[in-house]
C-alpha atoms as a PDB file:
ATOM      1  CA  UNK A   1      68.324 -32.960  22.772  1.00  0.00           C
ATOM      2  CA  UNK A   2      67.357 -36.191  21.165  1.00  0.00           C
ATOM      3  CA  UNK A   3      64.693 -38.499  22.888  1.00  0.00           C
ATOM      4  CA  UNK A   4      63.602 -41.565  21.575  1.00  0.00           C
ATOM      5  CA  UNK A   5      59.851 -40.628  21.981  1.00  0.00           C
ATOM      6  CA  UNK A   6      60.410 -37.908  19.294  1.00  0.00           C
ATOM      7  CA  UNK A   7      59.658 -37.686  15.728  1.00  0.00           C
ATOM      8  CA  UNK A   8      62.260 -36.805  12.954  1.00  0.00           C
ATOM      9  CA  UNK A   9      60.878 -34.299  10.377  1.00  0.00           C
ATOM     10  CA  UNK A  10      63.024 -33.135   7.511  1.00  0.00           C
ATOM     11  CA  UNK A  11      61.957 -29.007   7.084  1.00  0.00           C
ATOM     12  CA  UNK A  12      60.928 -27.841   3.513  1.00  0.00           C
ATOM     13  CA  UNK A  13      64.466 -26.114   3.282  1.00  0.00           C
ATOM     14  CA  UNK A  14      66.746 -29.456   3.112  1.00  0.00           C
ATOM     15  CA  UNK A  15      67.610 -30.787  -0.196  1.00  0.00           C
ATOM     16  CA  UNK A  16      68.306 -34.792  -0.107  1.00  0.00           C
ATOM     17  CA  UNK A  17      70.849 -36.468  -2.816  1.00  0.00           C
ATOM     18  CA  UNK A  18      70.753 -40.187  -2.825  1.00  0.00           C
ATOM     19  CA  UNK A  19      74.066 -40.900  -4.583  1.00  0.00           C
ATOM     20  CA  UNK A  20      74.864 -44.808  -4.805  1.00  0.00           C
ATOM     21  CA  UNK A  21      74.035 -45.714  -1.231  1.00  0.00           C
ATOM     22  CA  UNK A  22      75.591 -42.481   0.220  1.00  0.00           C
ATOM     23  CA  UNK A  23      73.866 -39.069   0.284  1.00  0.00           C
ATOM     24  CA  UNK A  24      73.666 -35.372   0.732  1.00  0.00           C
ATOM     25  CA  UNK A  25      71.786 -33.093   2.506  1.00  0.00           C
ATOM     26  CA  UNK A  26      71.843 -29.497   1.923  1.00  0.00           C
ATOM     27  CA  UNK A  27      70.724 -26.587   3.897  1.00  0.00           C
ATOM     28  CA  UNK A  28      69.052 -24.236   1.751  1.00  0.00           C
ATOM     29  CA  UNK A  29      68.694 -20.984   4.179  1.00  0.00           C
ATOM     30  CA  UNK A  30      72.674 -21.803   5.362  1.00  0.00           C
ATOM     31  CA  UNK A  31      74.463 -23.630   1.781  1.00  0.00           C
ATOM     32  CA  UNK A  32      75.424 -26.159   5.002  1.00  0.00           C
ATOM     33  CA  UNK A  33      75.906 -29.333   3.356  1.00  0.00           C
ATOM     34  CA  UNK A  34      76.475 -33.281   5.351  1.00  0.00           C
ATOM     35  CA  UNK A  35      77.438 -36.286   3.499  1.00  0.00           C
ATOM     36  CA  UNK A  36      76.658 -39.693   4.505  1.00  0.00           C
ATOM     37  CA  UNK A  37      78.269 -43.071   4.317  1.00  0.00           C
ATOM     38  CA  UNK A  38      76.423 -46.203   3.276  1.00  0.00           C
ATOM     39  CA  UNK A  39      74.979 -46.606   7.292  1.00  0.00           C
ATOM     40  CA  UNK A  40      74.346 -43.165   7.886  1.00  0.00           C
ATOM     41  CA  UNK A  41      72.093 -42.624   4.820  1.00  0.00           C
ATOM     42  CA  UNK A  42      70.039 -45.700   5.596  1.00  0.00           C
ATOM     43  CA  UNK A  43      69.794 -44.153   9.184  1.00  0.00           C
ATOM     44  CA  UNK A  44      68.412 -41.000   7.909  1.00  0.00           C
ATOM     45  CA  UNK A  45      65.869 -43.213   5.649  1.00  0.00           C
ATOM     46  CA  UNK A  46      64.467 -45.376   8.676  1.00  0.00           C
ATOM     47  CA  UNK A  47      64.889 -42.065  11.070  1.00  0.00           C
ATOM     48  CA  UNK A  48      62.294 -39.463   8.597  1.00  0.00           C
ATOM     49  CA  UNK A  49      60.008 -42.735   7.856  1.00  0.00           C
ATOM     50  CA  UNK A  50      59.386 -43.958  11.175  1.00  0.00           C
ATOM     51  CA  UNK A  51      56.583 -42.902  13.787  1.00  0.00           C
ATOM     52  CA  UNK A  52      59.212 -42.042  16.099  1.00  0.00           C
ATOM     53  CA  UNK A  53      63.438 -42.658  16.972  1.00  0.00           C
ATOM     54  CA  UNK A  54      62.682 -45.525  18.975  1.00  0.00           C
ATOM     55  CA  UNK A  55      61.036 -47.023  16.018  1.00  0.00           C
ATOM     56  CA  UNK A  56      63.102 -46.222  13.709  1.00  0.00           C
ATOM     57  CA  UNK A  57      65.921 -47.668  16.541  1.00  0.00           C
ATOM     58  CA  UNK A  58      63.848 -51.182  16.657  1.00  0.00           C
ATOM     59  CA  UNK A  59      64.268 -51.128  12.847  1.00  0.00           C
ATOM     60  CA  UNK A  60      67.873 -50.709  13.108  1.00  0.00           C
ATOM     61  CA  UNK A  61      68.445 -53.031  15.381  1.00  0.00           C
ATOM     62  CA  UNK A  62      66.925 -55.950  13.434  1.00  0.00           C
ATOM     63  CA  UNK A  63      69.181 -54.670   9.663  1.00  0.00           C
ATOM     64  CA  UNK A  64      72.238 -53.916  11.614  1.00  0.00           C
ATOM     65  CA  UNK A  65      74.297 -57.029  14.533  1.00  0.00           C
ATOM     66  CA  UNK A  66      75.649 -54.285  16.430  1.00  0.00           C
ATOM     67  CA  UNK A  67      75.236 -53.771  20.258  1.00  0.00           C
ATOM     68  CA  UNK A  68      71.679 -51.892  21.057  1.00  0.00           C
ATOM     69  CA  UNK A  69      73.628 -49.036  23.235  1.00  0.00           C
ATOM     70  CA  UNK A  70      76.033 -49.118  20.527  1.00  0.00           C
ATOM     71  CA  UNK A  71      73.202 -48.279  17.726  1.00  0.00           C
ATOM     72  CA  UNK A  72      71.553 -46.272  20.023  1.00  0.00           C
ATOM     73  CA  UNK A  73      74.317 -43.844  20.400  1.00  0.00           C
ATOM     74  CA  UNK A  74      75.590 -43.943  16.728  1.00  0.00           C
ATOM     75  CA  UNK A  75      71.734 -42.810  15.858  1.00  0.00           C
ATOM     76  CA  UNK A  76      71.246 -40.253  18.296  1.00  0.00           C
ATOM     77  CA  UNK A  77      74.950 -38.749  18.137  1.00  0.00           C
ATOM     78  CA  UNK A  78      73.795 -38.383  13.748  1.00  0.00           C
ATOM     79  CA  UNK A  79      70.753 -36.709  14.359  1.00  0.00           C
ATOM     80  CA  UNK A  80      71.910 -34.555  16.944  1.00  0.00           C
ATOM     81  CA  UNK A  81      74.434 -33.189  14.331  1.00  0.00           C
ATOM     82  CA  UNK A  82      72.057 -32.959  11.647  1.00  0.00           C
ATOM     83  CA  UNK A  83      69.415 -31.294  14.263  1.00  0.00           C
ATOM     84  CA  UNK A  84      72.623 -28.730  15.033  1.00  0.00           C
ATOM     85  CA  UNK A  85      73.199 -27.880  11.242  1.00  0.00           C
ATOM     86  CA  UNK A  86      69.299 -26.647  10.551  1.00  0.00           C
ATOM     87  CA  UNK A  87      68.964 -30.334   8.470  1.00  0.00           C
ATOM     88  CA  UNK A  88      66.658 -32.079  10.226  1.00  0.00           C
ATOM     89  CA  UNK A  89      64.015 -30.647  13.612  1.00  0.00           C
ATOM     90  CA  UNK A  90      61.997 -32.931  16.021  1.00  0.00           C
ATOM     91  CA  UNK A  91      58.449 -33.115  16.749  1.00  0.00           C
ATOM     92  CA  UNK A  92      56.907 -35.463  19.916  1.00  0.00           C
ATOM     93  CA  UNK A  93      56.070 -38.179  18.387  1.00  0.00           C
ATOM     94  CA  UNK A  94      52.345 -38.077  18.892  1.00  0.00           C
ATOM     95  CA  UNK A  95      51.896 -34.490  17.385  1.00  0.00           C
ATOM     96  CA  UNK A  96      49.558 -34.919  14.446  1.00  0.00           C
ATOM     97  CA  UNK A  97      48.542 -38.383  15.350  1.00  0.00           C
ATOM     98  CA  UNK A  98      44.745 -38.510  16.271  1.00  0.00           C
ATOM     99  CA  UNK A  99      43.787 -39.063  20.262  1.00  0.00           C
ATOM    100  CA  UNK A 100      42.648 -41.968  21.495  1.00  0.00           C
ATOM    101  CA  UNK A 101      40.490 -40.395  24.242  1.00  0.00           C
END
């Protein structure tokens, strides 16, 4: 399930394509394979650069004039598939940041 408080990491065995302003990713261990439109592809670039989903959300939300539960769901619903298909995992969003204790 996808939280906002999570981190998007793209595993070693995903192969990216930028074509244009669309893109492919390929599953290496599977030969799975997702193209993206135009939005999705700049979803996937603000999702694997940001600190966490909710970032990468806030981001979104200022590039894109489209409801926030709207957004929200579009986002989620994408990396949920992508999760599903082996091309993307999460991490918590704090894993491999330093404490603050």
């Amino acid at each position: 399930m996808v939280t906002l408080a999570d981190r998007v990491v793209v595993p070693q065995h995903v192969l990216v394509r930028f074509m244009d302003r669309e893109s492919v990713l390929l599953n290496l261990e599977t030969e799975r394979y997702f193209g993206l439109d135009e939005t999705g592809t700049r979803m996937w670039q603000v999702a694997t650069s940001a600190p966490s989903i909710e970032a990468a959300l806030q981001q979104l939300m200022d590039e894109y004039d489209a409801e926030p539960e709207v957004l929200q769901s579009n986002l989620t619903e994408l990396l949920g598939r992508l999760m599903e298909n082996g091309l993307l995992s999460l991490n918590p969003a704090d894993v491999g940041t330093p404490s603050t204790v």
